[in-house]
C-alpha atoms as a PDB file:
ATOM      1  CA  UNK A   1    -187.123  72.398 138.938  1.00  0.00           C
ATOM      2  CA  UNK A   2    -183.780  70.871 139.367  1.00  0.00           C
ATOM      3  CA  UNK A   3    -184.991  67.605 140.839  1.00  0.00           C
ATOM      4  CA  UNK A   4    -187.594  67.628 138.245  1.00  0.00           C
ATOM      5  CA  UNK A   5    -184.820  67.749 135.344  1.00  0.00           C
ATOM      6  CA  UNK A   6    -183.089  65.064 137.210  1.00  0.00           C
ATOM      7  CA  UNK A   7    -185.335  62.833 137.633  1.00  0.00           C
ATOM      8  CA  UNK A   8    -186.560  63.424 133.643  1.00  0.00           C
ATOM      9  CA  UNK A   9    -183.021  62.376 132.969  1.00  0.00           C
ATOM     10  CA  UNK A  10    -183.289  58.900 134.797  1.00  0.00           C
ATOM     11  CA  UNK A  11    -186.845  58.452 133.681  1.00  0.00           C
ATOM     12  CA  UNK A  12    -185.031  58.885 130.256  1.00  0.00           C
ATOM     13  CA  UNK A  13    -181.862  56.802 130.956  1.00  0.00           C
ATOM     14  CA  UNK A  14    -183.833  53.954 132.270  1.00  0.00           C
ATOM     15  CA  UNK A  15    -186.590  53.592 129.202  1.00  0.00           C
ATOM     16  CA  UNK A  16    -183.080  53.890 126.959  1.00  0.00           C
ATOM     17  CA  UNK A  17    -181.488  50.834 128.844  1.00  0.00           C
ATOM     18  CA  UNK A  18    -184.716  49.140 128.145  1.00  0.00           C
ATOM     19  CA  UNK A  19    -184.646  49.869 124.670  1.00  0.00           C
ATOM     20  CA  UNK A  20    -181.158  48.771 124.180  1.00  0.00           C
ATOM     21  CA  UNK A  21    -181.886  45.498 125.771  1.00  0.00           C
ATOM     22  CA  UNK A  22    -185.018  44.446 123.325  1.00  0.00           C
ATOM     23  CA  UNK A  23    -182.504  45.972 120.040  1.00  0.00           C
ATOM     24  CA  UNK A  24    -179.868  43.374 120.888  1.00  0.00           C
ATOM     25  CA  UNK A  25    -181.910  40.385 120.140  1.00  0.00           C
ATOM     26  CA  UNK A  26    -181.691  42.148 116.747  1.00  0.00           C
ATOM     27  CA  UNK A  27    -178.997  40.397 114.629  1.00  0.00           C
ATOM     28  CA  UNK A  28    -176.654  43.104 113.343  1.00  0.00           C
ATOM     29  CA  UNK A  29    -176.876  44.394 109.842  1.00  0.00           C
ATOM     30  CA  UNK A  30    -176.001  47.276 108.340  1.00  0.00           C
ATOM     31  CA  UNK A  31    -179.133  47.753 106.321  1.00  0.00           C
ATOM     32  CA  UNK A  32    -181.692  47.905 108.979  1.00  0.00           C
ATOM     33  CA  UNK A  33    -182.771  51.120 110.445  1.00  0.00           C
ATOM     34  CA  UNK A  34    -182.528  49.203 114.026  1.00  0.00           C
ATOM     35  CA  UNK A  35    -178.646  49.826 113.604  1.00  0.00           C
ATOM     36  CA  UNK A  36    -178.940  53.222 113.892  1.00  0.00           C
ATOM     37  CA  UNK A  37    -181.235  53.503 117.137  1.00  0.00           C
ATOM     38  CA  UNK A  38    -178.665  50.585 118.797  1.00  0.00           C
ATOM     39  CA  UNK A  39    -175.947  53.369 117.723  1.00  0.00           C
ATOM     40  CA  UNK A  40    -177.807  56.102 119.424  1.00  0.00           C
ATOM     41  CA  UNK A  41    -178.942  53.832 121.893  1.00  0.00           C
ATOM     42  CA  UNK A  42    -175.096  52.706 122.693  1.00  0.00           C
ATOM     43  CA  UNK A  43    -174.156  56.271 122.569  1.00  0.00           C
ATOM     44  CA  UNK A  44    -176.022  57.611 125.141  1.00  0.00           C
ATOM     45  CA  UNK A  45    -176.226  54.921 127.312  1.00  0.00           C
ATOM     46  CA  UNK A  46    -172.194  53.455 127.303  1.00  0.00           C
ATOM     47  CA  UNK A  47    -170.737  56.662 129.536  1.00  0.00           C
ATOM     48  CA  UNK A  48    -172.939  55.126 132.125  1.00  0.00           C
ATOM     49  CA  UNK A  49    -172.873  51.124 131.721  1.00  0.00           C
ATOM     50  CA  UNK A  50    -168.693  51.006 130.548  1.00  0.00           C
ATOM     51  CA  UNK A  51    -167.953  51.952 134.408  1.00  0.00           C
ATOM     52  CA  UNK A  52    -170.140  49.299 135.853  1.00  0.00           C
ATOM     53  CA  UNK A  53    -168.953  46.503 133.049  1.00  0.00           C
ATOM     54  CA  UNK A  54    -165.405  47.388 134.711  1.00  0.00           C
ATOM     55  CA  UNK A  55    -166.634  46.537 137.962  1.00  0.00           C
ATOM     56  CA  UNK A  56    -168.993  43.627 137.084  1.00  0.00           C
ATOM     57  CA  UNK A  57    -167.710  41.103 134.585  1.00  0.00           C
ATOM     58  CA  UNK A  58    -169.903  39.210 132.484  1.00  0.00           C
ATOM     59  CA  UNK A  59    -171.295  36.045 133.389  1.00  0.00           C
ATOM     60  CA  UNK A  60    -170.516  32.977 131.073  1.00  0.00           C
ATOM     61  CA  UNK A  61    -172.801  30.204 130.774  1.00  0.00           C
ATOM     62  CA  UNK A  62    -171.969  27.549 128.435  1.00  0.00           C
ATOM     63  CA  UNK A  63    -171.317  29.447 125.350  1.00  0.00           C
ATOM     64  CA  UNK A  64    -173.837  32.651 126.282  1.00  0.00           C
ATOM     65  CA  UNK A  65    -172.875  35.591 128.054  1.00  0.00           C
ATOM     66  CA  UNK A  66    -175.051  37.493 129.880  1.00  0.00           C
ATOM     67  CA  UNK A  67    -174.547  41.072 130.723  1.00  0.00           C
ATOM     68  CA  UNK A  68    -175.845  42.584 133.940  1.00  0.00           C
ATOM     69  CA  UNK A  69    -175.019  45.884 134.254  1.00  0.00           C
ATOM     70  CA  UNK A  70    -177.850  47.527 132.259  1.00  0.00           C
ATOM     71  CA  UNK A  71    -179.941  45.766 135.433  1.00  0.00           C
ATOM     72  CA  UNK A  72    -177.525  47.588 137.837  1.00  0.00           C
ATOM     73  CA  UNK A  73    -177.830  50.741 136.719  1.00  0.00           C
ATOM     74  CA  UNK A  74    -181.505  50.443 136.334  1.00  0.00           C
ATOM     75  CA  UNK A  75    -181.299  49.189 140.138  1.00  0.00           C
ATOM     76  CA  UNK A  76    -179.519  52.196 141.140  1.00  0.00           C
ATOM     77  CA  UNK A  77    -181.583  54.814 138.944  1.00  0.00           C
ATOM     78  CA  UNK A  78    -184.696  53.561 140.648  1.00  0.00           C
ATOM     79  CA  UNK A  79    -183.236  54.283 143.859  1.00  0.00           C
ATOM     80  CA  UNK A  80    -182.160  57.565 143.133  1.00  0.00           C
ATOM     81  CA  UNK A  81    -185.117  58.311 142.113  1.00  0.00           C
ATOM     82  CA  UNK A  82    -187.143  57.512 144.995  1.00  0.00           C
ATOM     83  CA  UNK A  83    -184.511  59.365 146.514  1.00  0.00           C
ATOM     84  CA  UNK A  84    -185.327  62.446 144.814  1.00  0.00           C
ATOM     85  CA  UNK A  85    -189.036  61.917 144.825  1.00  0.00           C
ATOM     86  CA  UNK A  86    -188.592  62.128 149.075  1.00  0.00           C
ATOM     87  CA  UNK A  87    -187.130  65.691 148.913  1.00  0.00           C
END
């Protein structure tokens, strides 16, 4: 039951990453409803991606900056997952 919860979790964290990244090729505006899922969004998914941002800076090309940590911790979910799918 545990390792069913946990993996729910991940299943959950990963389609939430995956959401955030297809939300920020939204322009911001306040009026939208899209603001509000990219502030739930950002909410639940920061405690996890602020620690790898630390780690892994963004990459600057030209005058874009690309972010990979939601791919890292994607990367690292999947893993643990397969993990807990072997036990």
């Amino acid at each position: 039951m545990i390792v069913f919860l946990l993996l729910l979790g991940l299943q959950l964290l990963v389609w939430a990453l995956f959401l955030l990244m297809i939300v920020s090729f939204i322009p911001p505006s306040t009026r939208l409803p899209v603001e509000q899922v990219r502030f739930f969004l950002t909410r639940v998914t920061e405690p996890v991606l602020g620690p790898i941002r630390r780690l892994l800076p963004m990459l600057r090309v030209g005058g874009v900056g690309f972010d990979f940590s939601p791919l890292v911790v994607i990367i690292i979910a999947d893993f643990l997952m397969g993990f807990l799918r072997s036990l």
